[in-house]
N, C-alpha and C. Protein backbone atom coordinates (compact mmCIF):
# COMPACT_ATOMS: atom_id res chain seq x y z
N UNK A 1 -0.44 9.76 28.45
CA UNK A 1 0.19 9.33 27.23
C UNK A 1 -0.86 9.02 26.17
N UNK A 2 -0.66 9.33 24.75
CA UNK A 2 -1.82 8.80 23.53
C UNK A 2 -1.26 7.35 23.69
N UNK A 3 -2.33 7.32 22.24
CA UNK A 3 -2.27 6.33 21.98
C UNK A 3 -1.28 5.87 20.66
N UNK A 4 -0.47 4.71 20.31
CA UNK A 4 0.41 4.85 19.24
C UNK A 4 -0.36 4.74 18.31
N UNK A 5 -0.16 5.59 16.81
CA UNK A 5 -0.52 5.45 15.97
C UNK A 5 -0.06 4.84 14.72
N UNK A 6 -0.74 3.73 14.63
CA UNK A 6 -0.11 2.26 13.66
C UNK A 6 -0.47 2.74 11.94
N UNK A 7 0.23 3.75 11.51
CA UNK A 7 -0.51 4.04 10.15
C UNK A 7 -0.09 2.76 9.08
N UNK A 8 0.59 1.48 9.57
CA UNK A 8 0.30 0.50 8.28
C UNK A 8 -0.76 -0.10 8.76
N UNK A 9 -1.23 -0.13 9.02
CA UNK A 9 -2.72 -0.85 9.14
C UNK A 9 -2.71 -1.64 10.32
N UNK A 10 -3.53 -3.22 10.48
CA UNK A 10 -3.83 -3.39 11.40
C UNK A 10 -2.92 -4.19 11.79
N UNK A 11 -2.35 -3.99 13.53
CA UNK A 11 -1.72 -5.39 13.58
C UNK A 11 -1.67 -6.73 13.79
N UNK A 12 -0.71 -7.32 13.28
CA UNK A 12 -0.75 -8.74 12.78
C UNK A 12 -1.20 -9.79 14.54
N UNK A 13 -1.13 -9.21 14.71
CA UNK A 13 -1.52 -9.67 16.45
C UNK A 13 -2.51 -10.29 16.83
N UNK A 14 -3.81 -9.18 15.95
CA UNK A 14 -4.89 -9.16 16.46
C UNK A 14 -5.73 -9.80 15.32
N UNK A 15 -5.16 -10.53 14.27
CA UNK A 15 -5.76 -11.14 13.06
C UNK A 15 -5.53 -12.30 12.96
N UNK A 16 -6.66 -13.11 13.10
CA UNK A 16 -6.25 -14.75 12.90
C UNK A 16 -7.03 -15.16 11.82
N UNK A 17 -6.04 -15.48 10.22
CA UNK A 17 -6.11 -15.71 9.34
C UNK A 17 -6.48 -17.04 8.94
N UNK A 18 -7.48 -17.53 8.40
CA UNK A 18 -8.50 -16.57 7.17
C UNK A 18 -9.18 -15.59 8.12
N UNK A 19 -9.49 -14.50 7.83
CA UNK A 19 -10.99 -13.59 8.37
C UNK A 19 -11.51 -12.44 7.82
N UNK A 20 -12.77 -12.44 7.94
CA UNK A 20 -13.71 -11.20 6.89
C UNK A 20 -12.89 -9.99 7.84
N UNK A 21 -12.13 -8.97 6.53
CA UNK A 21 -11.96 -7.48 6.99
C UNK A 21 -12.49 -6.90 5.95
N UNK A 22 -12.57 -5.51 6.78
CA UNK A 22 -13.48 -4.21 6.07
C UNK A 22 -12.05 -3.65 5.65
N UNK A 23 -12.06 -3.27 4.51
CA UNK A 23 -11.20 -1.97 4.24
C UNK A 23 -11.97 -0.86 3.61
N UNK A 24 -11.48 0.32 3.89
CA UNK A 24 -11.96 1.45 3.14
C UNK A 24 -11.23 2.74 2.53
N UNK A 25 -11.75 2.72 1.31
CA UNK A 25 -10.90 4.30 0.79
C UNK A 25 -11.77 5.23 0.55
N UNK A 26 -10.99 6.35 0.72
CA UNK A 26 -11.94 7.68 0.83
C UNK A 26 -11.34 8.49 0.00
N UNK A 27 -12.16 9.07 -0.66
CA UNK A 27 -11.33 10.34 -1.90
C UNK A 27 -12.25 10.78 -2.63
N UNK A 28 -11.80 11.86 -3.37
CA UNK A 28 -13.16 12.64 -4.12
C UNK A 28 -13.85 12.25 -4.73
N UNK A 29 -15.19 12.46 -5.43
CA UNK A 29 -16.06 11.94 -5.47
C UNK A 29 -15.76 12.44 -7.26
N UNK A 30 -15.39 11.21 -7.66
CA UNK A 30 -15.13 11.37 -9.57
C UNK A 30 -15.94 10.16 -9.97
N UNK A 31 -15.71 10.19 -11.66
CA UNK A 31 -15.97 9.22 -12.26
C UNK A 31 -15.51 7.77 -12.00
N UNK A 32 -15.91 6.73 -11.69
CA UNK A 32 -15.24 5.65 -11.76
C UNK A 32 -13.99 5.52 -10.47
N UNK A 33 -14.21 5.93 -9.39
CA UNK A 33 -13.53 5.97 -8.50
C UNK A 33 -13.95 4.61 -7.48
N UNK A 34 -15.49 4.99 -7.38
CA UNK A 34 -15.99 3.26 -6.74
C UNK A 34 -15.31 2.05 -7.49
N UNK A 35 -15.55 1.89 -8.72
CA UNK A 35 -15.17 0.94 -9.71
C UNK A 35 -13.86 0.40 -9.49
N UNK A 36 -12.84 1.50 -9.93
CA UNK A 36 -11.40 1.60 -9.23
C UNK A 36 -10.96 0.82 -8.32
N UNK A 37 -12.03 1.10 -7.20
CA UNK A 37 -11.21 0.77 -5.54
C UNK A 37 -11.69 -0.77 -5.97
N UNK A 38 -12.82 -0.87 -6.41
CA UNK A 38 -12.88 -2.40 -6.11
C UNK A 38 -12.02 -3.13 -7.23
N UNK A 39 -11.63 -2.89 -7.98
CA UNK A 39 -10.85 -3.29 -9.12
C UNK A 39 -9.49 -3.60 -8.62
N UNK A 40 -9.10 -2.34 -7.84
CA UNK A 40 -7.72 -2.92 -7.02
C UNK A 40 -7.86 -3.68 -5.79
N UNK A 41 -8.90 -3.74 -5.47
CA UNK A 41 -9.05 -4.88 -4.30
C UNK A 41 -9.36 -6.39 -4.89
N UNK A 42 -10.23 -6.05 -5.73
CA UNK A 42 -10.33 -7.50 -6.39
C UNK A 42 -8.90 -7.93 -6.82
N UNK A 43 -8.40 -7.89 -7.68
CA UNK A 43 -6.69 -7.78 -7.85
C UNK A 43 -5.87 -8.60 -6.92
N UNK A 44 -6.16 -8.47 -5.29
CA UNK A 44 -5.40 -9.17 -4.85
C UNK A 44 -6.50 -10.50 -4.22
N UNK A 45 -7.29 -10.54 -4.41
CA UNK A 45 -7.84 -11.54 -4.05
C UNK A 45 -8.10 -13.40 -4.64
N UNK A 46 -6.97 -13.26 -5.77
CA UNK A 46 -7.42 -14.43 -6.26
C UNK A 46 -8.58 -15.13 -6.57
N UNK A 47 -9.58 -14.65 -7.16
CA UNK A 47 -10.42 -14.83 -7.80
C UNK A 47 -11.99 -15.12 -7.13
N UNK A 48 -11.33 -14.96 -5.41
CA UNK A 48 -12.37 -14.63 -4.71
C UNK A 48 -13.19 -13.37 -4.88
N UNK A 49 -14.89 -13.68 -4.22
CA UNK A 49 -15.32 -12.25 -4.56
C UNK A 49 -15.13 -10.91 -3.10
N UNK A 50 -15.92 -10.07 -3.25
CA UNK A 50 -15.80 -8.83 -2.26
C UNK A 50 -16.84 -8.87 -1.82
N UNK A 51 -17.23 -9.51 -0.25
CA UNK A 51 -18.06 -10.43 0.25
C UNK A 51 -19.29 -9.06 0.17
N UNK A 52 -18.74 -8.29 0.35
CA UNK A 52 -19.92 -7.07 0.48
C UNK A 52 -19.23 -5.59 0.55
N UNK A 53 -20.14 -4.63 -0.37
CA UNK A 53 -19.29 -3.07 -0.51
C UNK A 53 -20.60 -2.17 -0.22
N UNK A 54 -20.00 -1.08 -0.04
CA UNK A 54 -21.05 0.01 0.41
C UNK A 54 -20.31 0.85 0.36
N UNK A 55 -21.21 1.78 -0.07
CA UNK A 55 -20.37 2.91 -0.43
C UNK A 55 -21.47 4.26 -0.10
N UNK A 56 -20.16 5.51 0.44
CA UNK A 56 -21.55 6.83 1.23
C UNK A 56 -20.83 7.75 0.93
N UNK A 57 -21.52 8.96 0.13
CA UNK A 57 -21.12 10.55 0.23
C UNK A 57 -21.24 10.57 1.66
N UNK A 58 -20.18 11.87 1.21
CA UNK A 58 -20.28 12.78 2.42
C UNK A 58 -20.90 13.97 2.32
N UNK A 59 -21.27 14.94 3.23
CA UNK A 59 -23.03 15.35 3.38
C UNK A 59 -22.38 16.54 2.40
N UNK A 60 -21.02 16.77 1.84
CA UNK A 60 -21.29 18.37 1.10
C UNK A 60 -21.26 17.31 -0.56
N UNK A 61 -21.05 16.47 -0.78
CA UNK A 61 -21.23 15.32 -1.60
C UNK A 61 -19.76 15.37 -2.66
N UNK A 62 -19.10 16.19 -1.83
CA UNK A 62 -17.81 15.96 -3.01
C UNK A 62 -16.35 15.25 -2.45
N UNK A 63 -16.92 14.10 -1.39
CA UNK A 63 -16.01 12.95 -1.51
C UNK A 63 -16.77 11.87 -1.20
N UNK A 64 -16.49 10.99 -1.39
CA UNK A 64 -16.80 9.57 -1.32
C UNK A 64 -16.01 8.35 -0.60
N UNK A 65 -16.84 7.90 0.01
CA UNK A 65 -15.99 6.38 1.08
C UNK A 65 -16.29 5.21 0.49
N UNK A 66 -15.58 4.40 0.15
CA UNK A 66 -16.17 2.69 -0.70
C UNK A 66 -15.79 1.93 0.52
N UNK A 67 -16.26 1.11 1.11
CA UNK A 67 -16.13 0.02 1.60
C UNK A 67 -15.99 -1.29 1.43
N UNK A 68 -15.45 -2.11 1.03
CA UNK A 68 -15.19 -3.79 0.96
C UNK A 68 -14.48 -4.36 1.96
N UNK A 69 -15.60 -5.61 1.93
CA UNK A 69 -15.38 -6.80 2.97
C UNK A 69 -14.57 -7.82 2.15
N UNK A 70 -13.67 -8.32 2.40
CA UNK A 70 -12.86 -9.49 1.88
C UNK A 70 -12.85 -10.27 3.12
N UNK A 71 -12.31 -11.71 2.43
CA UNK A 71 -12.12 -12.72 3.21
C UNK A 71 -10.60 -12.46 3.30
N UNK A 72 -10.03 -12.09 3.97
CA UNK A 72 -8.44 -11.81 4.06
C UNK A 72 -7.58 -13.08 4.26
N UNK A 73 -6.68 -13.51 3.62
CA UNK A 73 -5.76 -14.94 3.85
C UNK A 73 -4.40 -14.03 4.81
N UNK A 74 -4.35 -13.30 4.59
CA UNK A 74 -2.67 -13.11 5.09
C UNK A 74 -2.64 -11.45 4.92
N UNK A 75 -1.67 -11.15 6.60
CA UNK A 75 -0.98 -9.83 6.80
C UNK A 75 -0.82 -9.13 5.32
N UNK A 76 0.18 -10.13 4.63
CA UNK A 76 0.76 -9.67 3.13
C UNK A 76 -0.03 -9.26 1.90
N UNK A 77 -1.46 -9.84 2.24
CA UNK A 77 -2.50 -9.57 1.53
C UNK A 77 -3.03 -7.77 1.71
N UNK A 78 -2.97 -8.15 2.99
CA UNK A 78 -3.39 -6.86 3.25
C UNK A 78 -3.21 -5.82 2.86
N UNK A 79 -1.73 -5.80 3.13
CA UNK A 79 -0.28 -5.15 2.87
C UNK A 79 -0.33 -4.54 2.03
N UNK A 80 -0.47 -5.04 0.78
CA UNK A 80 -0.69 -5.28 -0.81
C UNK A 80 -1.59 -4.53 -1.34
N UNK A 81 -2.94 -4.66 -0.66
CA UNK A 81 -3.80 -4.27 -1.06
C UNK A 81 -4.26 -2.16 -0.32
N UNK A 82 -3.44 -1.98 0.65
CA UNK A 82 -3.35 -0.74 0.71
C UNK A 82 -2.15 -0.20 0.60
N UNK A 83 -1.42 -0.69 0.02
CA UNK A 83 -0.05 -0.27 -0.87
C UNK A 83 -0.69 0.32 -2.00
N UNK A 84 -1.35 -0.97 -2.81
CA UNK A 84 -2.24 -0.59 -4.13
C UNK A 84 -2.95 0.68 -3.85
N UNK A 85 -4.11 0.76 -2.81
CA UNK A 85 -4.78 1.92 -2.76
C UNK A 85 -4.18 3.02 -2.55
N UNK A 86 -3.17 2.97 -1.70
CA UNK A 86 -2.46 4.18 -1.24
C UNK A 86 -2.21 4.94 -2.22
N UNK A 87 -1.42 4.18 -3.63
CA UNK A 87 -0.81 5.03 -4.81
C UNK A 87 -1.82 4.87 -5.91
N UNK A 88 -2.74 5.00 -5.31
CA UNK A 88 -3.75 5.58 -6.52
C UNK A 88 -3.93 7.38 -6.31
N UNK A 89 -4.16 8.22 -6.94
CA UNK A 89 -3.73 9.31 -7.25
C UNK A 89 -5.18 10.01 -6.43
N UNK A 90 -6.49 9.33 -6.81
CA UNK A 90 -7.62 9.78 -6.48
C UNK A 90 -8.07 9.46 -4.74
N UNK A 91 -6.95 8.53 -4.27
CA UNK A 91 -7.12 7.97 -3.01
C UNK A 91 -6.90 8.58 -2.17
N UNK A 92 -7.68 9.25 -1.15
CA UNK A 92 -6.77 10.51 -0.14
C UNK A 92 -6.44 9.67 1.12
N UNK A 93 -7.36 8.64 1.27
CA UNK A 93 -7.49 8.11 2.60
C UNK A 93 -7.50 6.89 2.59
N UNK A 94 -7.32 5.37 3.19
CA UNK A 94 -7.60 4.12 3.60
C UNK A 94 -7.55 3.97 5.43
N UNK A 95 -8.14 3.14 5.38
CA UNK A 95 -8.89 2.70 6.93
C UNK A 95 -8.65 0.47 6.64
């Protein structure tokens, strides 16, 4: 048998709130696309910052992965915040 595949993200099970998570979006490599992701992540954070980002082409260099660490308060936060990414137009992917 696989394994189930949980495409809303992580479950609430295994998260004991407050705690530093990584999220990441992946999508082509444009103008102002890093900027973007953190703009909608900042957004839900209440005025906290994005404890740490990193960001890596990929080796043919025409997409890009951003990474941010938040201090996560809540499932709903989460929620929220790859809802936001999801319907961004330039977003192909979140993790």
């Amino acid at each position: 048998m696989g394994m189930a595949n949980d495409a809303d993200g992580p479950s609430p099970e295994l998260l004991d709130f407050p705690c530093q998570f990584q999220i990441k979006a992946m999508g082509r490599k444009v103008d102002g696309f890093q900027q973007r992701v953190s703009e909608i992540v900042l957004r839900h954070l209440n005025d906290a910052p994005i404890l740490d980002k990193s960001i890596r082409e990929s080796s043919s260099s025409r997409y890009v992965s951003v990474s941010c660490t938040i201090q996560a308060t809540s499932r709903e936060q989460l929620d929220a915040i790859y809802m936001d990414l999801n319907s961004e137009q330039d977003v192909l992917m979140t993790l």
